[in-house]
N, C-alpha and C. Protein backbone atom coordinates (compact mmCIF):
# COMPACT_ATOMS: atom_id res chain seq x y z
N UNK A 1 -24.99 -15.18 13.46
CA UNK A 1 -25.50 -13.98 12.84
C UNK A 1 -24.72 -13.68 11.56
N UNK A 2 -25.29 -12.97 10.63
CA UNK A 2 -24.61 -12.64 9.49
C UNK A 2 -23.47 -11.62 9.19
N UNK A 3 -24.06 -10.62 10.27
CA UNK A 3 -22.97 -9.72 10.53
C UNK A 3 -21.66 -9.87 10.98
N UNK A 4 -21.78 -11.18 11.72
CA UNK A 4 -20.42 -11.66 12.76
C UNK A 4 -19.52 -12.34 11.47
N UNK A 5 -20.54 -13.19 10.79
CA UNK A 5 -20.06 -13.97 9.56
C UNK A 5 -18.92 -13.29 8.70
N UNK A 6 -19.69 -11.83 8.36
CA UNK A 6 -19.18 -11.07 7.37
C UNK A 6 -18.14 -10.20 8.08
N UNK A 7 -17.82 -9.76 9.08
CA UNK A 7 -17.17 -9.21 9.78
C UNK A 7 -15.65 -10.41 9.89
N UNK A 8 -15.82 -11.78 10.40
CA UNK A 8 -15.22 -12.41 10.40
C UNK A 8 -14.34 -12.84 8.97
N UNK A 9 -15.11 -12.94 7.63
CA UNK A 9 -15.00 -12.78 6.46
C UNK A 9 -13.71 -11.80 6.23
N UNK A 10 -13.95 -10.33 6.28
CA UNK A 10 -13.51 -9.50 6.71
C UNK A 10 -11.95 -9.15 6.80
N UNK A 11 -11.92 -10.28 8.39
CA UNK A 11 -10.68 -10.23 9.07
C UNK A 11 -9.54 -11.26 8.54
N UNK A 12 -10.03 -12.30 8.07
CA UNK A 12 -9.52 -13.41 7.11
C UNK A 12 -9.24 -12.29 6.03
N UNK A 13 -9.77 -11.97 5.16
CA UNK A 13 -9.47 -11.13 4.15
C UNK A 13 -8.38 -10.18 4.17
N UNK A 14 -8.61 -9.60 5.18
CA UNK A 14 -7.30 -8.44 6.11
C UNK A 14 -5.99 -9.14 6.00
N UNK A 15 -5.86 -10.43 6.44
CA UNK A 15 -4.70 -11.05 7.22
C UNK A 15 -3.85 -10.98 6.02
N UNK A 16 -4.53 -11.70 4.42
CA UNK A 16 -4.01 -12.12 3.08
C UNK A 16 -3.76 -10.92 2.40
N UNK A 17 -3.65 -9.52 2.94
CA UNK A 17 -3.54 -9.06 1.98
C UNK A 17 -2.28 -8.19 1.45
N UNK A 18 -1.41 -8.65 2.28
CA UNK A 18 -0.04 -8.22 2.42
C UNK A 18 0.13 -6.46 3.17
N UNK A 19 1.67 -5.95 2.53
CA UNK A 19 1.48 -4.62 2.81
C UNK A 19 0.87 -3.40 2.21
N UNK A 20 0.41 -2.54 2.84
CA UNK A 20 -0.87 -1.71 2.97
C UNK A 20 -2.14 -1.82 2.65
N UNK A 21 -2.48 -3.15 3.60
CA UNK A 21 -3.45 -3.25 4.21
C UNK A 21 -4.64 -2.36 4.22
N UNK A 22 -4.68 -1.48 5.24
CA UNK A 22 -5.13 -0.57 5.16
C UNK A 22 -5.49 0.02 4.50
N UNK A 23 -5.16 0.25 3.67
CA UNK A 23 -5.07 1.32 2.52
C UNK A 23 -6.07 0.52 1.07
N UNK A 24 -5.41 -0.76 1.07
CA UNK A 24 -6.67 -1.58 0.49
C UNK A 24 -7.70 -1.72 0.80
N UNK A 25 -7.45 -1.93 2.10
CA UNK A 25 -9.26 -2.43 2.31
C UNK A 25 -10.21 -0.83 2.63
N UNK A 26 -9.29 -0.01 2.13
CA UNK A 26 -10.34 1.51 2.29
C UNK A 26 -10.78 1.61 0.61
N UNK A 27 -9.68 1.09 -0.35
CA UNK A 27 -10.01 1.02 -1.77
C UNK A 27 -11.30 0.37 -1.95
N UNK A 28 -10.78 -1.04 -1.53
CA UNK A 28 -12.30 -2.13 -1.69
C UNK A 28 -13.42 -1.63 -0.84
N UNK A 29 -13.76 -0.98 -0.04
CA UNK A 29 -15.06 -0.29 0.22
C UNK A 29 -14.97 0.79 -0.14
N UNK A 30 -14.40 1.36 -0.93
CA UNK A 30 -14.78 2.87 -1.56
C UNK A 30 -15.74 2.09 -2.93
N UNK A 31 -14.55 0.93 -3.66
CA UNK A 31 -15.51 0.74 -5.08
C UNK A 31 -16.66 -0.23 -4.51
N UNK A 32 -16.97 -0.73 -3.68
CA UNK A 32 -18.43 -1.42 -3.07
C UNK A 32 -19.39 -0.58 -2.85
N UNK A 33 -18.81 0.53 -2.21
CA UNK A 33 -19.99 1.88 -1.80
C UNK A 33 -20.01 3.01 -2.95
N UNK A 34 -19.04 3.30 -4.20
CA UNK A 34 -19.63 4.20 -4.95
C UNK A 34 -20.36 3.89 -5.57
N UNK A 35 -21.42 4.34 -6.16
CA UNK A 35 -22.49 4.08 -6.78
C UNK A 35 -21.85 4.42 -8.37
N UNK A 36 -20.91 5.28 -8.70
CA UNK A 36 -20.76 5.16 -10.09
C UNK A 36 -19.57 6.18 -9.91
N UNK A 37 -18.35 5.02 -10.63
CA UNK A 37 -17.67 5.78 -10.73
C UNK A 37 -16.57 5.75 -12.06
N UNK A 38 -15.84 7.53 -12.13
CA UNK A 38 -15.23 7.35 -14.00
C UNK A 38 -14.10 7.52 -14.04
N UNK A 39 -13.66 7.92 -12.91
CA UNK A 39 -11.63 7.08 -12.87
C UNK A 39 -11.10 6.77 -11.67
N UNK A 40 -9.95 5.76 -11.48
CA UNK A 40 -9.49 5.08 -10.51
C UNK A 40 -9.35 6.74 -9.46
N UNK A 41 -8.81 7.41 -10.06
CA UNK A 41 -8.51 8.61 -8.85
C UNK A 41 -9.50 9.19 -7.97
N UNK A 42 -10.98 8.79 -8.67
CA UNK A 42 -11.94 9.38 -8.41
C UNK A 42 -12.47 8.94 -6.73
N UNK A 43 -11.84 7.34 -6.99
CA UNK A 43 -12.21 6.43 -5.81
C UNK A 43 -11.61 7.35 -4.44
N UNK A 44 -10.77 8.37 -4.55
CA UNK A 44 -10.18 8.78 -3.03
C UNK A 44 -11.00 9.70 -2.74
N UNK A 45 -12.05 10.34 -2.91
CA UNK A 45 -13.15 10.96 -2.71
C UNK A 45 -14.35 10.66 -2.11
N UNK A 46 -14.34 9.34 -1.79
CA UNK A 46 -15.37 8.67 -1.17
C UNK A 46 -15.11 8.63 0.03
N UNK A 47 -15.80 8.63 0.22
CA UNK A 47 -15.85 9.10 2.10
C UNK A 47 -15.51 7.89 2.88
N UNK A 48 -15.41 6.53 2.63
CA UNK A 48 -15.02 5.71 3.11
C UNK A 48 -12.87 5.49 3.02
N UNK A 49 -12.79 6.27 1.93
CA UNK A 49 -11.36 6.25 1.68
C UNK A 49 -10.74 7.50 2.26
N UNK A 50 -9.86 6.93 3.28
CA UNK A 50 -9.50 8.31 4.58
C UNK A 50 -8.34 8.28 4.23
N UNK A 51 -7.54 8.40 2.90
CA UNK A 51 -6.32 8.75 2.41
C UNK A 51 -6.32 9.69 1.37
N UNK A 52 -5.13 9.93 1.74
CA UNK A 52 -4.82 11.25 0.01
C UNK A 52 -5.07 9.97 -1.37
N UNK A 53 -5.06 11.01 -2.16
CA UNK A 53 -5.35 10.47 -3.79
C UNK A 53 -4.12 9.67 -4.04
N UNK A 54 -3.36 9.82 -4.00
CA UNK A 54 -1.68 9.47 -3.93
C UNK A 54 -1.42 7.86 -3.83
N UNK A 55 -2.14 8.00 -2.54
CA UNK A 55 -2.01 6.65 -1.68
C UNK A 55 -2.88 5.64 -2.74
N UNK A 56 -3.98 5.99 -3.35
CA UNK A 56 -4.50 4.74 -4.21
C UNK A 56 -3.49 4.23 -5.20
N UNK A 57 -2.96 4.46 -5.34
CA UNK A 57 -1.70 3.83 -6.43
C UNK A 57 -0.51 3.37 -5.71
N UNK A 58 -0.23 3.98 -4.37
CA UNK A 58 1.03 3.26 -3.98
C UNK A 58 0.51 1.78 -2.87
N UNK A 59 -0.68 2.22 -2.86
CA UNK A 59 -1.21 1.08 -1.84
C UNK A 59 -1.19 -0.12 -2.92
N UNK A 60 -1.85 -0.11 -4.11
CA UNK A 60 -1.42 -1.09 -5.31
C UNK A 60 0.09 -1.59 -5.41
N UNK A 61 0.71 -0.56 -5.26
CA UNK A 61 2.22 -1.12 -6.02
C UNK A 61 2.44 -1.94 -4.70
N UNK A 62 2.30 -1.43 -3.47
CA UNK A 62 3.31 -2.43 -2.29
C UNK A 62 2.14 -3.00 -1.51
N UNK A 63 0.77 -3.43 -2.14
CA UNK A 63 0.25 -4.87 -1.84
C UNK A 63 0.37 -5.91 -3.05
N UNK A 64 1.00 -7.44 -2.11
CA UNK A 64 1.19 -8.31 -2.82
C UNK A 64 0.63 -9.39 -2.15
N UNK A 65 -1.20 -9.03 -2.82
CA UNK A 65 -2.38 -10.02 -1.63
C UNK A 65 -1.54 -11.85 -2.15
N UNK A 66 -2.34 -12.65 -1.49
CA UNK A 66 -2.09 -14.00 -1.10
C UNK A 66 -3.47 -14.91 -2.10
N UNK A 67 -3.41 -14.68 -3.57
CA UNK A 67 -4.32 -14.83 -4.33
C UNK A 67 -5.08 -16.39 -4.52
N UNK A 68 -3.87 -17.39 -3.74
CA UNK A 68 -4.15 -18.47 -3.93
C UNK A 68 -5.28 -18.88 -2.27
N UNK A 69 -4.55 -18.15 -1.08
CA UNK A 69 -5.41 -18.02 0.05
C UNK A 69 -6.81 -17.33 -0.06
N UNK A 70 -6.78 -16.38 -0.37
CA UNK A 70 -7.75 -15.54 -0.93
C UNK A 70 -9.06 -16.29 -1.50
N UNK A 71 -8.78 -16.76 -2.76
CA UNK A 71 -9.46 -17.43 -3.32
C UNK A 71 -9.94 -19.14 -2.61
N UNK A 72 -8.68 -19.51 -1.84
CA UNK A 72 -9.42 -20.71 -1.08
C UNK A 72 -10.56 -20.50 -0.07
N UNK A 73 -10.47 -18.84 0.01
CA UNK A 73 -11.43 -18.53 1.41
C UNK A 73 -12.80 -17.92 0.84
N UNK A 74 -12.35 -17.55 -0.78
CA UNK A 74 -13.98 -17.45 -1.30
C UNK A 74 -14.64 -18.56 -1.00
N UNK A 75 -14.09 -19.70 -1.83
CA UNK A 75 -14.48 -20.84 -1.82
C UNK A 75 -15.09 -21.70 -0.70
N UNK A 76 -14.12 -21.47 0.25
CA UNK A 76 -14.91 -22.35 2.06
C UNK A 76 -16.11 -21.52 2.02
N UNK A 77 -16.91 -20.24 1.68
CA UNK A 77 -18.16 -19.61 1.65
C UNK A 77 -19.51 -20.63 0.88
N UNK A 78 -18.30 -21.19 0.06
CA UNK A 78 -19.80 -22.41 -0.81
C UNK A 78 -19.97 -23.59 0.37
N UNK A 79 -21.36 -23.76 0.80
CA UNK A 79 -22.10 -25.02 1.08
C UNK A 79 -21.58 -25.59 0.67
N UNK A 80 -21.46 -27.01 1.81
CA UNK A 80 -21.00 -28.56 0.97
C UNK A 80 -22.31 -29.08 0.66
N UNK A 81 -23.53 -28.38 1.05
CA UNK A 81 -24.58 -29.50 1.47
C UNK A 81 -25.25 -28.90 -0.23
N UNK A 82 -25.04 -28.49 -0.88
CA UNK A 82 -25.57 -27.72 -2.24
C UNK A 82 -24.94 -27.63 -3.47
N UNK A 83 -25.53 -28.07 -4.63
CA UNK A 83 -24.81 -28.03 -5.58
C UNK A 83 -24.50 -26.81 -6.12
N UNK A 84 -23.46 -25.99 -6.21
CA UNK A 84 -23.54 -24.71 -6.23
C UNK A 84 -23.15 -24.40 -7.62
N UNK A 85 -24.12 -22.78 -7.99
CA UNK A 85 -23.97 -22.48 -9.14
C UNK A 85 -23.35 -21.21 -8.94
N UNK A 86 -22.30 -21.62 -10.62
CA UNK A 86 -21.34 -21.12 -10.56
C UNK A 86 -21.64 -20.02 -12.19
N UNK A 87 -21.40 -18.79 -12.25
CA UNK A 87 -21.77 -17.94 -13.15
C UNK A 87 -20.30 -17.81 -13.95
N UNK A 88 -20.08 -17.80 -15.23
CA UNK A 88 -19.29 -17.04 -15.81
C UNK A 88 -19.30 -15.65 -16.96
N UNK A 89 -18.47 -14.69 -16.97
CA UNK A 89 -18.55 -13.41 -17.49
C UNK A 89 -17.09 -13.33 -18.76
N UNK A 90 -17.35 -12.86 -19.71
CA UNK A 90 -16.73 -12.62 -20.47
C UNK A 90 -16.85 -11.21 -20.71
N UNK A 91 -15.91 -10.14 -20.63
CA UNK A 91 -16.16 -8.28 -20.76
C UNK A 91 -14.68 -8.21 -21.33
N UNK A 92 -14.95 -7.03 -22.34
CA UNK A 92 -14.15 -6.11 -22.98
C UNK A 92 -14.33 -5.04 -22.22
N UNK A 93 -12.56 -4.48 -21.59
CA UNK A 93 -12.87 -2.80 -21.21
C UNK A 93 -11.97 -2.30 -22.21
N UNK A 94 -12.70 -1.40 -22.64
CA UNK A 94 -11.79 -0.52 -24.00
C UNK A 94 -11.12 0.51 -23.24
N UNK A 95 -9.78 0.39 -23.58
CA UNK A 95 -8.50 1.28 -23.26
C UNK A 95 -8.17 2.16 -24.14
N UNK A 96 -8.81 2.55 -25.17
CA UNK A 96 -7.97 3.25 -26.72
C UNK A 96 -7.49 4.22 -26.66
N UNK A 97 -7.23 4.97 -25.02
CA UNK A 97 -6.47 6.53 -24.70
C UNK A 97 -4.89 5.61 -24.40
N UNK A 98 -5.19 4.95 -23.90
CA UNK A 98 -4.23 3.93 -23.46
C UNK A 98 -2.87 3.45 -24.49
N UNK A 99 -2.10 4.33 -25.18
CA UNK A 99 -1.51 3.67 -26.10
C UNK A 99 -0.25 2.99 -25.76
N UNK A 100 0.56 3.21 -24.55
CA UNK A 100 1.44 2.47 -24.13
C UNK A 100 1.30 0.66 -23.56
N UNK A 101 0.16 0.83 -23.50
CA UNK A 101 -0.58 -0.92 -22.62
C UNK A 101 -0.47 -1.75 -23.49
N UNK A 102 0.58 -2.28 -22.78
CA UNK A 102 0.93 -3.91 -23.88
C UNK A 102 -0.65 -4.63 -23.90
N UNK A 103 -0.23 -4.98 -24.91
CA UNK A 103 -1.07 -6.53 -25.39
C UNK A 103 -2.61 -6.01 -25.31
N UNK A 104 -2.79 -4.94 -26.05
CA UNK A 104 -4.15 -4.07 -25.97
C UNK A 104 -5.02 -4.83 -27.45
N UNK A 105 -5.75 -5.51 -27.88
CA UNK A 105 -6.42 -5.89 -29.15
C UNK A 105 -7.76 -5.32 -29.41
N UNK A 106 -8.40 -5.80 -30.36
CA UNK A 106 -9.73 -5.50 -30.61
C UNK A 106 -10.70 -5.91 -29.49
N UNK A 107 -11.69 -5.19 -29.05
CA UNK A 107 -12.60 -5.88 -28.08
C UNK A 107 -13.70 -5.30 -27.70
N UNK A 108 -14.84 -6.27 -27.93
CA UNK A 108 -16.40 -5.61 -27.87
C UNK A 108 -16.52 -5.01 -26.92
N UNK A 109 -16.95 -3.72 -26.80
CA UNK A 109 -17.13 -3.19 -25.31
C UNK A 109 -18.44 -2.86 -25.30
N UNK A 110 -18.80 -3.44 -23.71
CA UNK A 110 -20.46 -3.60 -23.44
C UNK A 110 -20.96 -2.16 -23.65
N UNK A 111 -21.96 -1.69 -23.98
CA UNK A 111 -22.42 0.15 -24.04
C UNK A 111 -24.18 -0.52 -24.02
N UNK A 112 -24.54 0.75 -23.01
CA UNK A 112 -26.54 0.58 -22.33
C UNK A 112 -27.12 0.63 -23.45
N UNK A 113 -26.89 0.98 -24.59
CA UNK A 113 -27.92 1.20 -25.98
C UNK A 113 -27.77 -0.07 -26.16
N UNK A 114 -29.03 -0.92 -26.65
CA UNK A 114 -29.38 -1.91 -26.76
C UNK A 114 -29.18 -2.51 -28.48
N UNK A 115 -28.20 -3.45 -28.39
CA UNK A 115 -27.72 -3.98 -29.76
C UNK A 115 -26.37 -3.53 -30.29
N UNK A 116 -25.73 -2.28 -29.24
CA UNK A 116 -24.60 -1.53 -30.32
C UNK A 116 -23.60 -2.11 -29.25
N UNK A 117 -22.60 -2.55 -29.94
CA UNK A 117 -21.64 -3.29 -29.23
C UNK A 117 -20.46 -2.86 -30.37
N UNK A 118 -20.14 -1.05 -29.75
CA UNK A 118 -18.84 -0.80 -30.13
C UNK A 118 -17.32 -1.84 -30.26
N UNK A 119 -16.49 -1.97 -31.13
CA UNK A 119 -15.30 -2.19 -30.81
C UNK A 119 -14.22 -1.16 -30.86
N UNK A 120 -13.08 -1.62 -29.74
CA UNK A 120 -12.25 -0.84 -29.43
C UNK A 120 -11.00 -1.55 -29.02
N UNK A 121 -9.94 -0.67 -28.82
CA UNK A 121 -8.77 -1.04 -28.56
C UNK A 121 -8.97 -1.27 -26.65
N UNK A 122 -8.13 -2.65 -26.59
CA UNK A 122 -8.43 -3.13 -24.76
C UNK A 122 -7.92 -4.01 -24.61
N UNK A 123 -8.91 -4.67 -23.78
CA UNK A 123 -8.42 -5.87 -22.82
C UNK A 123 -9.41 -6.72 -22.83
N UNK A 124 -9.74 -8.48 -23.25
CA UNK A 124 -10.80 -8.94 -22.72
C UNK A 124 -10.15 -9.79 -20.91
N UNK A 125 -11.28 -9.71 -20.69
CA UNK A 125 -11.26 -10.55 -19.14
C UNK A 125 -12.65 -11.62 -19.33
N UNK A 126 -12.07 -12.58 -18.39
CA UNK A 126 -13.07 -13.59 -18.17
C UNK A 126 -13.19 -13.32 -16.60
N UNK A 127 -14.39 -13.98 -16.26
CA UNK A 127 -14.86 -14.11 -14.06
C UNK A 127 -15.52 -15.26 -14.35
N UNK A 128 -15.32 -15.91 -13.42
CA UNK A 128 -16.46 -16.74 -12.85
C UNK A 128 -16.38 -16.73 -11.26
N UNK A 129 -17.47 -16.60 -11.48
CA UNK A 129 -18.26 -16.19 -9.52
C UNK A 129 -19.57 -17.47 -9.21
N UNK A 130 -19.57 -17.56 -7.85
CA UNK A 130 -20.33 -18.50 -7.23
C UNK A 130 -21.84 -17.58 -6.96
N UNK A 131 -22.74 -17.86 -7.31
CA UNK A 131 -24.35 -17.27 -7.56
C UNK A 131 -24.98 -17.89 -6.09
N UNK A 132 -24.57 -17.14 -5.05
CA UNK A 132 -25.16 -18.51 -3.80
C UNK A 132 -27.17 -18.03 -3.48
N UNK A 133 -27.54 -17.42 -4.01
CA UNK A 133 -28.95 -17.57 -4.68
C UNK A 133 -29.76 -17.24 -5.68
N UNK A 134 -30.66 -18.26 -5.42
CA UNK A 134 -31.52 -18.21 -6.80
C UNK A 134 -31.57 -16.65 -7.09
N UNK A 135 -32.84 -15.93 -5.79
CA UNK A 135 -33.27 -14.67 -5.73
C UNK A 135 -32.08 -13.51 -5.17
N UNK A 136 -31.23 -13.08 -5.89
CA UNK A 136 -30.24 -12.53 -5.43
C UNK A 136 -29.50 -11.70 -6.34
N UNK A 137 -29.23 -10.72 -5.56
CA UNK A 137 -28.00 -9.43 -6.76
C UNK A 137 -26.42 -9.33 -6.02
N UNK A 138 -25.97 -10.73 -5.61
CA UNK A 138 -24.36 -10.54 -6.03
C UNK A 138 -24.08 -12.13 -5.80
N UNK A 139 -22.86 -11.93 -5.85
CA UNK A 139 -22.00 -13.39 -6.05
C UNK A 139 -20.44 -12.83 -5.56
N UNK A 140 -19.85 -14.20 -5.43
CA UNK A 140 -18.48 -13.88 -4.62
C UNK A 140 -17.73 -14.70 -5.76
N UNK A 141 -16.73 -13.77 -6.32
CA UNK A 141 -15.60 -13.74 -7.25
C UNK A 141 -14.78 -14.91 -7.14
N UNK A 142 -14.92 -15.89 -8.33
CA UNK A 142 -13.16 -16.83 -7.65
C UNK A 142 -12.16 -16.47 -8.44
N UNK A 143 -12.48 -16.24 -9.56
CA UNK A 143 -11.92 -15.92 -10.27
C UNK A 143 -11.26 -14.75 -11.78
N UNK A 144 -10.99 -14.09 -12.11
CA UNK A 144 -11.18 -12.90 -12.58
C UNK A 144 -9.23 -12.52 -13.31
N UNK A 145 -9.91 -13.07 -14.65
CA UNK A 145 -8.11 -13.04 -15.52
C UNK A 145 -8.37 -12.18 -16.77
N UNK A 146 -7.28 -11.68 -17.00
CA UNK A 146 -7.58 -11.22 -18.03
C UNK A 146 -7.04 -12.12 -19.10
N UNK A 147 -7.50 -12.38 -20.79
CA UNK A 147 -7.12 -12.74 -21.40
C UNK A 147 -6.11 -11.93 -22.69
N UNK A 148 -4.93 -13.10 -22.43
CA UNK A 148 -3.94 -12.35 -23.67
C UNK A 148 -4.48 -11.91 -25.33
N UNK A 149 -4.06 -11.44 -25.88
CA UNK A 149 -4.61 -11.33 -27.60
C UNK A 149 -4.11 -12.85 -28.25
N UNK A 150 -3.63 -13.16 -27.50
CA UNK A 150 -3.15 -14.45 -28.29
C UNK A 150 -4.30 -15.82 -27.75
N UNK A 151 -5.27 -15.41 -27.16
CA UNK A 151 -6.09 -16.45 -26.67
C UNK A 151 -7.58 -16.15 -26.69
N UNK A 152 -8.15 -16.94 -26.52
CA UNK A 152 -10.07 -16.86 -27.05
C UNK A 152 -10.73 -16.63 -26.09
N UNK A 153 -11.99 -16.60 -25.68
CA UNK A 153 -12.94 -16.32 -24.40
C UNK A 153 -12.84 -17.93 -24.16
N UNK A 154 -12.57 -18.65 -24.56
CA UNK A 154 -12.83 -20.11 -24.66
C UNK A 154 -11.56 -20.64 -23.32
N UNK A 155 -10.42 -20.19 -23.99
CA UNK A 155 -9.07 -20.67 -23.87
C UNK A 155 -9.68 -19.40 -22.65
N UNK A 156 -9.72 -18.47 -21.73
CA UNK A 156 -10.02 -18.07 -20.84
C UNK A 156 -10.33 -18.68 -19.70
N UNK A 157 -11.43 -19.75 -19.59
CA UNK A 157 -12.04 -19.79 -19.00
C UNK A 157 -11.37 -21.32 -18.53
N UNK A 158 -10.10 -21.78 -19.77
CA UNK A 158 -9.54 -22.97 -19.24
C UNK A 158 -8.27 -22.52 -18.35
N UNK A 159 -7.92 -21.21 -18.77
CA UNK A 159 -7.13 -20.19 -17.84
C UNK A 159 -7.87 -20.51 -16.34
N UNK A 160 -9.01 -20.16 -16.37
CA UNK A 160 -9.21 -19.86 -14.62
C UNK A 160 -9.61 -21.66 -14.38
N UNK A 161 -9.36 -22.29 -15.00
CA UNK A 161 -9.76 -24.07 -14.09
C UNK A 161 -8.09 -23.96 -13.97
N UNK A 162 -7.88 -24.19 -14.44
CA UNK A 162 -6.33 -24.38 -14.34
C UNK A 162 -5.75 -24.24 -12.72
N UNK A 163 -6.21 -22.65 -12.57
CA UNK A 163 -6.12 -22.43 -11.14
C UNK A 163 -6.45 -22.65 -10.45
């Protein structure tokens, strides 16, 4: 069954994720289940996250997940029996309140008006995720770096083979 699958998924996921546990995996289903949200603090308001506001930031500082396990266990999710397609993403998030954040550069940031592709002070990141169907709205993450100012969307994406 799929449920057992994903449940099992789950518990593997749990094991890698160092200390406060807990406290993460109430983060990662708060941002799966909000439908839209406009700051990290906002996430302790969701009804799936049964901690003070507090706790979303210290649960960050003292988890130190198992990124290389992690990612081997996205991966056992791909079919051997299928050639699997693999998606990659290139995004600018503009930081420009942000003036202490090292290594902040120029960077297109995506905006819903069609054609206007503000720039701003940020961060680019590269992903590439496994697309496991044709007819389908998600994919499972392998990878997800951000790139330095000193490197290209190009040089990114040789960042995440590397790993």
């Amino acid at each position: 069954m799929i449920i057992d699958k994903l449940q099992e998924f789950r518990q593997q996921v749990y094991r890698f994720l160092g200390n406060g546990r807990d406290a993460i995996f109430d983060l990662m289903d708060a941002v799966l289940t909000s439908p839209s949200v406009k700051s990290f603090a906002e996430l302790s308001l969701s009804a799936v996250y049964r901690r003070k506001w507090s706790s979303l930031y210290e649960s960050l500082k003292d988890s130190r997940p198992r990124r290389g396990r992690l990612r081997r266990l996205c991966v056992e999710q791909i079919p051997k029996d299928i050639r699997p397609l693999l998606a990659g993403d290139h995004t600018g998030w503009g930081r420009p309140h942000a003036k202490t954040l090292k290594d902040r550069s120029f960077v297109h940031q995506p905006n819903l008006v069609e054609g206007n592709k503000p720039i701003v002070l940020g961060h680019d990141y590269s992903t590439l995720g496994w697309v496991p169907e044709m007819e389908g709205s998600w994919a499972i993450p392998l990878c997800h770096e951000r790139i330095s100012s000193f490197e290209t969307a190009a040089q990114g994406v040789a960042q995440m083979r590397d790993e």
